[in-house]
Protein backbone atom coordinates (compact mmCIF):
# COMPACT_ATOMS: atom_id res chain seq x y z
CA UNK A 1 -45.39 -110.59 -24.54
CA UNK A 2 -42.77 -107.68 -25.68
CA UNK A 3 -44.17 -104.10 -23.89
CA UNK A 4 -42.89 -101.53 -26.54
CA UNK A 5 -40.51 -98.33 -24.59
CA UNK A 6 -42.82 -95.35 -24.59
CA UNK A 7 -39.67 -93.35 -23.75
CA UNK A 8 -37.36 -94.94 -26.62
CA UNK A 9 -36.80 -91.71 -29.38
CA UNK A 10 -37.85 -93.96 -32.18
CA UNK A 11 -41.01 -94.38 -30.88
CA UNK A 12 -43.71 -91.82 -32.57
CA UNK A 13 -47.13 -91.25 -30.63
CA UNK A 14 -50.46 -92.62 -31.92
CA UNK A 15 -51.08 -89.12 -33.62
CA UNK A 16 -48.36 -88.91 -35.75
CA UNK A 17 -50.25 -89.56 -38.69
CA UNK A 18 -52.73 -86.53 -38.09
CA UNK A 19 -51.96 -83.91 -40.53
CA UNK A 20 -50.69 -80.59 -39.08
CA UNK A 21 -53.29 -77.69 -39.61
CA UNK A 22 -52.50 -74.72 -42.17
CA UNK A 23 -51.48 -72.16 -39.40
CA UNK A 24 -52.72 -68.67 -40.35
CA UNK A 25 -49.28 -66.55 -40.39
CA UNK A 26 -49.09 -63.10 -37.29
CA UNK A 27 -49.54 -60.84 -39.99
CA UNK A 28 -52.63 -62.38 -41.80
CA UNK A 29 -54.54 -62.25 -38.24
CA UNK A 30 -53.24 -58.33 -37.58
CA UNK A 31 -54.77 -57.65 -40.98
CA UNK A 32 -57.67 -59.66 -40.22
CA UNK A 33 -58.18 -57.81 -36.74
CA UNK A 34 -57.17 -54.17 -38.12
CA UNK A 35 -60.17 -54.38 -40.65
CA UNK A 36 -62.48 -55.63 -38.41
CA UNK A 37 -61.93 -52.84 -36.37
CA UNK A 38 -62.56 -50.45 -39.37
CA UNK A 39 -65.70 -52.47 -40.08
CA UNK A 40 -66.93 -52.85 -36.80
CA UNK A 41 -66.15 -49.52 -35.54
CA UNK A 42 -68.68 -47.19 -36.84
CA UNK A 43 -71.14 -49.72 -36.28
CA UNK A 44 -70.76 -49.66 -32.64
CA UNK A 45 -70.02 -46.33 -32.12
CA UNK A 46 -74.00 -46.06 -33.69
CA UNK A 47 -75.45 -48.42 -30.45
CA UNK A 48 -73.03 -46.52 -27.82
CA UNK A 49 -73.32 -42.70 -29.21
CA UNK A 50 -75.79 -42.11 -26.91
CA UNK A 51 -74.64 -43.55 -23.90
CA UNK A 52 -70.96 -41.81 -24.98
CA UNK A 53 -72.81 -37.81 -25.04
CA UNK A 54 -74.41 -38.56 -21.65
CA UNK A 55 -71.08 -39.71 -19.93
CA UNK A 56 -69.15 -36.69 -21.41
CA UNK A 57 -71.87 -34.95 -19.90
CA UNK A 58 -71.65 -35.96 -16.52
CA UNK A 59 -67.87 -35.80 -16.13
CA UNK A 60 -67.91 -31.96 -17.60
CA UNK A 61 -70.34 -31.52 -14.94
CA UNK A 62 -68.37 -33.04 -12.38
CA UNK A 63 -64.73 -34.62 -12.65
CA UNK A 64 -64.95 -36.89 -10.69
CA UNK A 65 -68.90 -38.21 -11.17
CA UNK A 66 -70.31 -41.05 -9.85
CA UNK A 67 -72.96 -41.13 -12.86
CA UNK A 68 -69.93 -40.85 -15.33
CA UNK A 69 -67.77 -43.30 -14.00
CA UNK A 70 -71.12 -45.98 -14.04
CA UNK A 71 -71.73 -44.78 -17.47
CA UNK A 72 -68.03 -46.09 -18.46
CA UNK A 73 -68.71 -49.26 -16.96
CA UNK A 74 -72.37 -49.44 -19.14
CA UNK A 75 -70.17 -48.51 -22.48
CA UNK A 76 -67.79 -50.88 -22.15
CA UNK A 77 -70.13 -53.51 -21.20
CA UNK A 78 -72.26 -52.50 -24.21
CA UNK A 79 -69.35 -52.51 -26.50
CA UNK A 80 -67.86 -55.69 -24.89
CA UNK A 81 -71.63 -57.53 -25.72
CA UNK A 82 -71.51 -56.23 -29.27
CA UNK A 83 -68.72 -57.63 -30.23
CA UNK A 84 -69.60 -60.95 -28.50
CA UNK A 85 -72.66 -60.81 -30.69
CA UNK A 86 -71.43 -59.64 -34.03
CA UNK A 87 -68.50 -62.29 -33.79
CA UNK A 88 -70.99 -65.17 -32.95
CA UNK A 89 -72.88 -64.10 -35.86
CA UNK A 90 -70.16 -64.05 -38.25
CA UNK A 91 -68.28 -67.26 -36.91
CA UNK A 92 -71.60 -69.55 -37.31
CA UNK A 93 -72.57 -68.78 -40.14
CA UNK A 94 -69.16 -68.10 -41.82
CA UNK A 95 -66.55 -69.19 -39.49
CA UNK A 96 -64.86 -65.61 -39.58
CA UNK A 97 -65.40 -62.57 -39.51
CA UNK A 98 -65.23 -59.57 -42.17
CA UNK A 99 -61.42 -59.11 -41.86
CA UNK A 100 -60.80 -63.37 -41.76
CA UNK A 101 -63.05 -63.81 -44.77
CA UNK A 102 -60.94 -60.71 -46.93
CA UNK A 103 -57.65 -62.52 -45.51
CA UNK A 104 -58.56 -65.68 -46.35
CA UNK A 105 -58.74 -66.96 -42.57
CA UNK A 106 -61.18 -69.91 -40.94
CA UNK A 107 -61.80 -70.85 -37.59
CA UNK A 108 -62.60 -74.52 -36.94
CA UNK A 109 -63.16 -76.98 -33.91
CA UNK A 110 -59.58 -78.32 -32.61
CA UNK A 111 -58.22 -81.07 -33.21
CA UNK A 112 -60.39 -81.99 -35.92
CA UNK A 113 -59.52 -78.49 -37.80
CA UNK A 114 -62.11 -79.03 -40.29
CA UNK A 115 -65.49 -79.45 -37.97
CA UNK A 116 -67.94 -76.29 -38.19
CA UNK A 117 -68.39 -74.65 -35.38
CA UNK A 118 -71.21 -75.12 -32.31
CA UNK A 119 -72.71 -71.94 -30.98
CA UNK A 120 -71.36 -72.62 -27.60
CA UNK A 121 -67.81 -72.32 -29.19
CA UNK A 122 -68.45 -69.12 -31.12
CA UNK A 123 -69.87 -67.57 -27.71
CA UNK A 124 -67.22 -68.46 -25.61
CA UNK A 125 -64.28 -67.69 -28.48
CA UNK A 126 -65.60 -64.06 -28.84
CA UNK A 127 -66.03 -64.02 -25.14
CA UNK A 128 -62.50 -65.16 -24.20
CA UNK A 129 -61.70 -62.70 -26.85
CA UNK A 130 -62.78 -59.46 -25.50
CA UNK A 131 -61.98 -61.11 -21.52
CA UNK A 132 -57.92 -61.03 -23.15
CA UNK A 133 -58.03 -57.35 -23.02
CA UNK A 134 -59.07 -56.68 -19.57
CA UNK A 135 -55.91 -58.50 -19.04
CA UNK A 136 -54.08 -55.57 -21.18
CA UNK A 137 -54.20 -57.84 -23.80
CA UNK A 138 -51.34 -60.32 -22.98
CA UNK A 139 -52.97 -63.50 -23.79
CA UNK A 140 -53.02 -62.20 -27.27
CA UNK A 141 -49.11 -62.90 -27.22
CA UNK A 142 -49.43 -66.36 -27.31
CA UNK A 143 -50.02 -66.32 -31.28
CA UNK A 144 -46.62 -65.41 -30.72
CA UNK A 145 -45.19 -68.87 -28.83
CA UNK A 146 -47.62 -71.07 -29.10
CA UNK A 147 -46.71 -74.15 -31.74
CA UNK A 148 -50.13 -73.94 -33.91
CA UNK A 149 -50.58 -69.60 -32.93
CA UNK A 150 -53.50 -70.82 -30.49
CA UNK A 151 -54.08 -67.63 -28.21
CA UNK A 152 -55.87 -68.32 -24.68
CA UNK A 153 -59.65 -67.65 -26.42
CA UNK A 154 -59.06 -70.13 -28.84
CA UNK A 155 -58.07 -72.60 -26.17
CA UNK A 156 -60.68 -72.08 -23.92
CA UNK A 157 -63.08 -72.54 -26.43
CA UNK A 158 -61.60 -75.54 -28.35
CA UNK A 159 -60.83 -73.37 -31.64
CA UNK A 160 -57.95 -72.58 -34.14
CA UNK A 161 -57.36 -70.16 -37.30
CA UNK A 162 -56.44 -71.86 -40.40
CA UNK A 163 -55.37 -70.27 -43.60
CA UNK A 164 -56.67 -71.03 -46.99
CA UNK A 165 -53.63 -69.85 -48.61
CA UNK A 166 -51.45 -72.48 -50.08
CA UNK A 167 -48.36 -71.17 -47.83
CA UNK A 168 -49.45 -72.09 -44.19
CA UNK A 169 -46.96 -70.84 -41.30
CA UNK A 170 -44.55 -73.01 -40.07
CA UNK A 171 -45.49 -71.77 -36.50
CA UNK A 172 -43.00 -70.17 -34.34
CA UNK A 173 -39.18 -70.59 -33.94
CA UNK A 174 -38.03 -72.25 -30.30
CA UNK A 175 -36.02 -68.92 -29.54
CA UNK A 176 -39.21 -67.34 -30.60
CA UNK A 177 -41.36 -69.13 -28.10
CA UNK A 178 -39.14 -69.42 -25.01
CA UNK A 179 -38.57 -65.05 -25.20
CA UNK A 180 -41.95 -64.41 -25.29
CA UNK A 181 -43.30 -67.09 -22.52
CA UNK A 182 -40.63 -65.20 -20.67
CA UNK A 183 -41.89 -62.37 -21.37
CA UNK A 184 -45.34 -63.14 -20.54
CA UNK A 185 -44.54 -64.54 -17.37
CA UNK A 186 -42.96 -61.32 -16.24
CA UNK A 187 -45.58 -59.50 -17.29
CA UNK A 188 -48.09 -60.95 -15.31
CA UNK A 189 -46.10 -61.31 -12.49
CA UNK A 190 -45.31 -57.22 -12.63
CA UNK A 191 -49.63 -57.20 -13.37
CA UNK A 192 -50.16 -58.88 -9.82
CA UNK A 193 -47.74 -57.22 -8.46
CA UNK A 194 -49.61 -53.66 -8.77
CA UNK A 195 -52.77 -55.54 -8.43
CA UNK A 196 -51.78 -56.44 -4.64
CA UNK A 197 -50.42 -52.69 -4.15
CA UNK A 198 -53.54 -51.50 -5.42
CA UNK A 199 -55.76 -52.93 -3.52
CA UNK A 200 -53.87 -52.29 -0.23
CA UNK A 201 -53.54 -48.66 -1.36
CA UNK A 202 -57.48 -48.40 -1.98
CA UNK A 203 -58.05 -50.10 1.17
CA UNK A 204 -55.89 -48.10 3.24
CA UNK A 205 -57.64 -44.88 1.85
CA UNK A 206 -61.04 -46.66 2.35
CA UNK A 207 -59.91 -47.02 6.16
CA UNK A 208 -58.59 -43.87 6.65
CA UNK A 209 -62.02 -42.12 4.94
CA UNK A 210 -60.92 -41.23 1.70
CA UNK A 211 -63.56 -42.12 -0.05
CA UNK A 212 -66.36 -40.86 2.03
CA UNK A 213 -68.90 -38.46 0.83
CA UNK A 214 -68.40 -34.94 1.10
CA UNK A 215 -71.54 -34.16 0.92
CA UNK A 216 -70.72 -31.04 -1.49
CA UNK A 217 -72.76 -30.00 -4.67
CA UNK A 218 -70.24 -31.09 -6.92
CA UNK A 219 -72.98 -32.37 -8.75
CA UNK A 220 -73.64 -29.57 -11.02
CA UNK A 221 -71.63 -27.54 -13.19
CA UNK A 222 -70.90 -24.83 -11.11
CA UNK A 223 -70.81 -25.00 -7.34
CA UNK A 224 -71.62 -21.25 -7.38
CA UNK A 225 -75.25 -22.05 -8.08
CA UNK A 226 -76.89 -23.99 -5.19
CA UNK A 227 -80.57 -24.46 -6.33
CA UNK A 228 -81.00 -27.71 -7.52
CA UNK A 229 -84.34 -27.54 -8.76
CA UNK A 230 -83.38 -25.27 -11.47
CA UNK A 231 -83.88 -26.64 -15.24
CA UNK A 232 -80.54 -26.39 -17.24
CA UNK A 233 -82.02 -23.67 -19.15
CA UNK A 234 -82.88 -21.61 -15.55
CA UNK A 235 -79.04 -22.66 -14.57
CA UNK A 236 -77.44 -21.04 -17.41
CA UNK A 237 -79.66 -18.00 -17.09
CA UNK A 238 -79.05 -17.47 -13.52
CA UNK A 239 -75.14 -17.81 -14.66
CA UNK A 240 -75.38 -15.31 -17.31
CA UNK A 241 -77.04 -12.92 -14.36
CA UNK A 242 -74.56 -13.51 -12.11
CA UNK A 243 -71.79 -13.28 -14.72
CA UNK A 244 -72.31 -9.83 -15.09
CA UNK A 245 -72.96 -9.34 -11.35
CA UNK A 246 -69.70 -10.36 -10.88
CA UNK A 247 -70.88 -12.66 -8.53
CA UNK A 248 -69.35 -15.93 -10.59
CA UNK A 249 -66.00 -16.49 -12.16
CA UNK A 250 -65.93 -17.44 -16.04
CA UNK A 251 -65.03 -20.57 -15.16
CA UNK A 252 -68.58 -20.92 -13.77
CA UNK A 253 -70.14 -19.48 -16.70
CA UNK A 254 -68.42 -21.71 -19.05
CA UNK A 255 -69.15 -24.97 -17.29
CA UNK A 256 -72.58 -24.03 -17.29
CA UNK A 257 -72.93 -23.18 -21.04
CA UNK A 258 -70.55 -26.58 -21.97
CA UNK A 259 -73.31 -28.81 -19.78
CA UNK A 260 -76.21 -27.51 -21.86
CA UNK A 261 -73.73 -27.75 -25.59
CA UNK A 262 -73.31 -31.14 -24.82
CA UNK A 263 -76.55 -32.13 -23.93
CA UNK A 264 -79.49 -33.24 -25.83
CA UNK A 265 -82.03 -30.40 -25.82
CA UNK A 266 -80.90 -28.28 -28.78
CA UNK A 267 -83.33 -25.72 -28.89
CA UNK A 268 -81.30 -24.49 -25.25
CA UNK A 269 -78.03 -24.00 -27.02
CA UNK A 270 -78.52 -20.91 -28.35
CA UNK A 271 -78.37 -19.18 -25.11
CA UNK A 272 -75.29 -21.70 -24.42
CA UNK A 273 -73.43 -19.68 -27.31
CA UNK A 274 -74.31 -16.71 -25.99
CA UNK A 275 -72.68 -17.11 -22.85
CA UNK A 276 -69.71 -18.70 -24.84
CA UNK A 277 -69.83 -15.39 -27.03
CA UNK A 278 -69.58 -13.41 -23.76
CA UNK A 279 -66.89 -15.37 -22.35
CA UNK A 280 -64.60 -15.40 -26.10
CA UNK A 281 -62.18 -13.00 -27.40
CA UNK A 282 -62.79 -10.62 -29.82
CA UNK A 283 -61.53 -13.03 -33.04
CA UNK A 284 -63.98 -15.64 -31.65
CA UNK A 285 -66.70 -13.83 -30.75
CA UNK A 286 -67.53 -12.80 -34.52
CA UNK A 287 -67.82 -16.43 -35.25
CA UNK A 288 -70.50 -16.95 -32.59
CA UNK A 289 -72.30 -14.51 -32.95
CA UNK A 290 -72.76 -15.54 -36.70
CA UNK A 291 -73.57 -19.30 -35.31
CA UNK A 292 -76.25 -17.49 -32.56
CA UNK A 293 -77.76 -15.03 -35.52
CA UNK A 294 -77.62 -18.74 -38.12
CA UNK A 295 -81.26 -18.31 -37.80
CA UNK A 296 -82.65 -15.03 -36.31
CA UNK A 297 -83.97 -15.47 -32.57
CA UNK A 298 -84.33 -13.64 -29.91
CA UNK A 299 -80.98 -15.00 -28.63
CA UNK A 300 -79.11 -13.42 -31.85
CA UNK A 301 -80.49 -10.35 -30.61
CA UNK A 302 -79.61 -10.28 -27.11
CA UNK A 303 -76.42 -11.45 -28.62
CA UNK A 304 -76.43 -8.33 -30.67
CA UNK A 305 -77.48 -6.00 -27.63
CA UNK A 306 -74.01 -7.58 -25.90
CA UNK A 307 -71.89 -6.53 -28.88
CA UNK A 308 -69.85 -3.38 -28.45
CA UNK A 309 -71.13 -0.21 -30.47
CA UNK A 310 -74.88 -2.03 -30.52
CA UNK A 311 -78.07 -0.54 -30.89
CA UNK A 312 -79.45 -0.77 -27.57
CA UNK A 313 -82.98 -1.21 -28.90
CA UNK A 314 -81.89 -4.74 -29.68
CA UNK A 315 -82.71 -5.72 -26.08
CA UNK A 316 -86.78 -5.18 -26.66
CA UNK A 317 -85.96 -8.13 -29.18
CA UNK A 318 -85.13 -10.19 -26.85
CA UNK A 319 -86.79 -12.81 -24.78
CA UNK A 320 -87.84 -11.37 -21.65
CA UNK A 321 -88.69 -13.88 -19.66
CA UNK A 322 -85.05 -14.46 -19.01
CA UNK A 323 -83.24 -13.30 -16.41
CA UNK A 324 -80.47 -11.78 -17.87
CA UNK A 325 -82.60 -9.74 -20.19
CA UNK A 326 -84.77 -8.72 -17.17
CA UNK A 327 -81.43 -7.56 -15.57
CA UNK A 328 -80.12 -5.60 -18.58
CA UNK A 329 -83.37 -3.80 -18.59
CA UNK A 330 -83.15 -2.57 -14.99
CA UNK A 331 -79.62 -1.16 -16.01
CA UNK A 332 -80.91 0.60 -18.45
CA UNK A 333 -83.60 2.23 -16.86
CA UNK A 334 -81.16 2.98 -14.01
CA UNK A 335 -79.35 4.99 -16.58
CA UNK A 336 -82.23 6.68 -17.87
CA UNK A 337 -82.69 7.10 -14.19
CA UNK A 338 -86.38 5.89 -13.60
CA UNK A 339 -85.23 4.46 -10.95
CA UNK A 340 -88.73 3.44 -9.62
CA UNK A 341 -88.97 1.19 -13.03
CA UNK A 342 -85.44 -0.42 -12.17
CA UNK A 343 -86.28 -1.19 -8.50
CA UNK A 344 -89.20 -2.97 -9.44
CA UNK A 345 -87.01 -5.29 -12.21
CA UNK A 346 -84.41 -5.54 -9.56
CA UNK A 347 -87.07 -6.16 -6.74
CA UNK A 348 -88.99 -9.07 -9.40
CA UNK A 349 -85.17 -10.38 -9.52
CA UNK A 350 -84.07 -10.74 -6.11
CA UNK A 351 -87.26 -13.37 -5.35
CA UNK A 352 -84.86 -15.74 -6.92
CA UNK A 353 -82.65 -16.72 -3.92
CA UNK A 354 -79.71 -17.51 -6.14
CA UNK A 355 -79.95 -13.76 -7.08
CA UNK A 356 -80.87 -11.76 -4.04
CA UNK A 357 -77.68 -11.79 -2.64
CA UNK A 358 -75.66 -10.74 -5.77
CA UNK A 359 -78.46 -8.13 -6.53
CA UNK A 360 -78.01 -6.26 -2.64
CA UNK A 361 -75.46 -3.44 -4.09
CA UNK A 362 -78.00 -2.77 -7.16
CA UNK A 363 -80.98 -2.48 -4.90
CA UNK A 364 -79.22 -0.41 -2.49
CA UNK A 365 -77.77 2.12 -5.74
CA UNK A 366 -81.49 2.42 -7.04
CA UNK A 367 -82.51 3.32 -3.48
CA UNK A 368 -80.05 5.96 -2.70
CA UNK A 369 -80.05 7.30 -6.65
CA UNK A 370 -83.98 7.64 -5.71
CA UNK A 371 -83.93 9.19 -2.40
CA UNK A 372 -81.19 12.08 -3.81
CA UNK A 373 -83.69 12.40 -7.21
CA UNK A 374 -86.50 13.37 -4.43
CA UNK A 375 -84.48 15.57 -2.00
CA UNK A 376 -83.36 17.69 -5.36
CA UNK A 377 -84.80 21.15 -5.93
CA UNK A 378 -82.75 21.87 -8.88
CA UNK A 379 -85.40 20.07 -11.43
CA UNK A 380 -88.35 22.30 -9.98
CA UNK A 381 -90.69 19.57 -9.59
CA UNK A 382 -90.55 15.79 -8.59
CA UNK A 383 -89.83 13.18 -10.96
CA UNK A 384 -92.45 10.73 -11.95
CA UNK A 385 -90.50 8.16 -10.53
CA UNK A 386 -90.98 9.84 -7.14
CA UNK A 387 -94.59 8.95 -7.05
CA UNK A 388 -94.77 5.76 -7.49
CA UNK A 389 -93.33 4.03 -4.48
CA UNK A 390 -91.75 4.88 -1.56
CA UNK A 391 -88.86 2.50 -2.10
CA UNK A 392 -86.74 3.99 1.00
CA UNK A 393 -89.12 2.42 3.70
CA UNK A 394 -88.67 -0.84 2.11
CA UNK A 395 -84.98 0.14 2.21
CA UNK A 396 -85.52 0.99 6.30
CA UNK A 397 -87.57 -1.97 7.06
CA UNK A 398 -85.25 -4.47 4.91
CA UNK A 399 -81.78 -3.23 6.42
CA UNK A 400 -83.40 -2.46 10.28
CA UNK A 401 -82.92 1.27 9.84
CA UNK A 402 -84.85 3.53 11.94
């Protein structure tokens, strides 16, 4: 019995009389993926909008947020499973998706390259497929030097991309291939390579304490404002109060009124443009103030009451159960000088511990402005305001004067 050479170069393989699979061409699948992107797209962003307004949230409230940084992890796990699902969809039913069907583009079982598809292959394709880009997308290159254009999802899941077109590709040239496995390999040798300094890097700092918690209130918008029980409503408010106290930077101010833009509760936002009409120049300030008086509130008019040259009767209009209004009221009775009137305001203030502190060099002015109004003869008589309270003991007994 003759045993035939396996290794003689005449000798063809078993297979040989398989027909080679219409290979889809680079630039049919890069058409195929852009409009899939431009389908899918706007249907994610609808699922992840949400989660997306919350995140933004959380880092303007904090840099460098625990909450934000989770919430980045939740988005891209939510985008990753939507496109898992949408492709499995599309591939069992259709064996392609949006962009293959408009390019003319199948994926079938390998080797048989005509076989439909099993759900366990369309999960684990459109799995592999969004795995390739946590591994910045290299394995995609291998529609580049692989002989049929089989990328690392296909493999793993036991898949290839025909073409329906008459004109199949011809697959890729040896010069072709053996540049871009070298390439490749590089690549993911320089990936490691920062992988391993990375994580020496992170552990070092980890050792040395880098990451441990400060224990700081970098948790909120402004640092300025320590009461965490405060609604983002009260937060802003007490901002705004302490804004013109001069007790908090702009910075502050703004990072208060951004948190409560780009949160959810819309019927707080008015007061947000306030503050962000406060903080603007003159050029921008016009156009908030025409966004804050859109609908005419009580926040137009304490926007209106803040304008320069405005009626200062525009403050009654206002809502005064908020502390910046309550404040702007004791200034203005200061300068009518009841100054019994503005001591109480000031006095109903200052039981807001954020406040009392900031509010010490207003109290103190009312007091003294008071006790000189009393000592006066020049008036003839004693002011109303005189009568009312005896402010100066409070004065004595709050400061330990004798």
């Amino acid at each position: 019995m003759l045993f035939p050479d396996l290794s003689a170069p005449e000798i063809k393989p078993a297979s040989s009389n398989f027909k080679k699979p219409a290979i889809v061409s680079v630039a049919d699948r890069c058409l195929a993926l852009l409009l899939d992107f431009l389908i899918f797209s706007p249907i994610i962003s609808l699922f992840i909008a949400g989660m997306v307004r919350k995140t933004k949230t959380f880092f303007l409230l904090n840099s460098v947020s625990t909450e934000g940084s989770i919430g980045i992890v939740l988005i891209l796990l939510m985008i990753m499973a939507l496109i898992v699902a949408l492709q499995t969809v599309f591939l069992f039913y259709w064996q392609a998706t949006p962009g293959q069907l408009y390019s003319q583009i199948r994926v079938v079982a390998y080797p048989g390259s005509k076989q439909r598809l099993t759900l366990n292959q369309c999960v684990s394709r459109s799995f592999f497929w969004c795995f390739s880009f946590f591994g910045l997308a290299l394995p995609f290159l291998e529609v580049l030097s692989h002989p049929l254009r089989r990328a690392f999802h296909e493999r793993a899941s036991d898949t290839m991309v025909v073409t329906l077109k008459k004109e199949s590709d011809e697959g890729p040239h040896p010069i072709e291939s053996r540049f871009i496995g070298s390439w490749m390999r590089l690549s993911f040798l320089l990936l490691i390579l920062f992988g391993v300094v990375g994580f020496f890097k992170s552990y070092n700092t980890l050792v040395a304490g880098g990451y441990r918690d400060t224990g700081n209130d970098s948790g909120y918008a402004c640092s300025d404002i320590k009461d965490k029980t405060l609604s983002a409503e009260a937060r802003l408010d007490s901002a705004l109060t302490l804004y013109f106290l001069e007790a908090v930077s702009p910075e502050c101010l703004n990072k208060e009124a951004e948190a409560v833009l780009w949160g959810s509760n819309e019927q707080l936002q008015g007061l947000a443009y306030v503050a962000k009409y406060v903080l603007a120049d003159q050029e921008d300030q016009q156009k908030y103030l025409k966004q804050i008086c859109s609908e005419q509130s009580k926040n137009c008019a304490l926007a209106k009451y803040l304008s320069e040259g405005s009626d200062k009767n525009e403050l009654s209009k206002a809502d005064q159960n908020l502390l910046i209004v309550k404040f702007f009221n004791s200034e203005e009775l200061f300068e009518q000088k009841n100054f019994n009137a503005s001591l109480t305001v000031v006095d109903e203030l200052q039981k807001h511990p954020h406040l009392k502190s900031a509010l010490e060099k207003r109290f103190v002015r009312s007091v003294w402005a008071l006790n000189e109004t009393q000592r006066s003869k020049t008036s003839g008589r004693s002011p109303a305001s005189a009568n009312k309270r005896t402010w100066l003991e409070t004065f004595k007994e709050r400061y330990e004067f004798k």
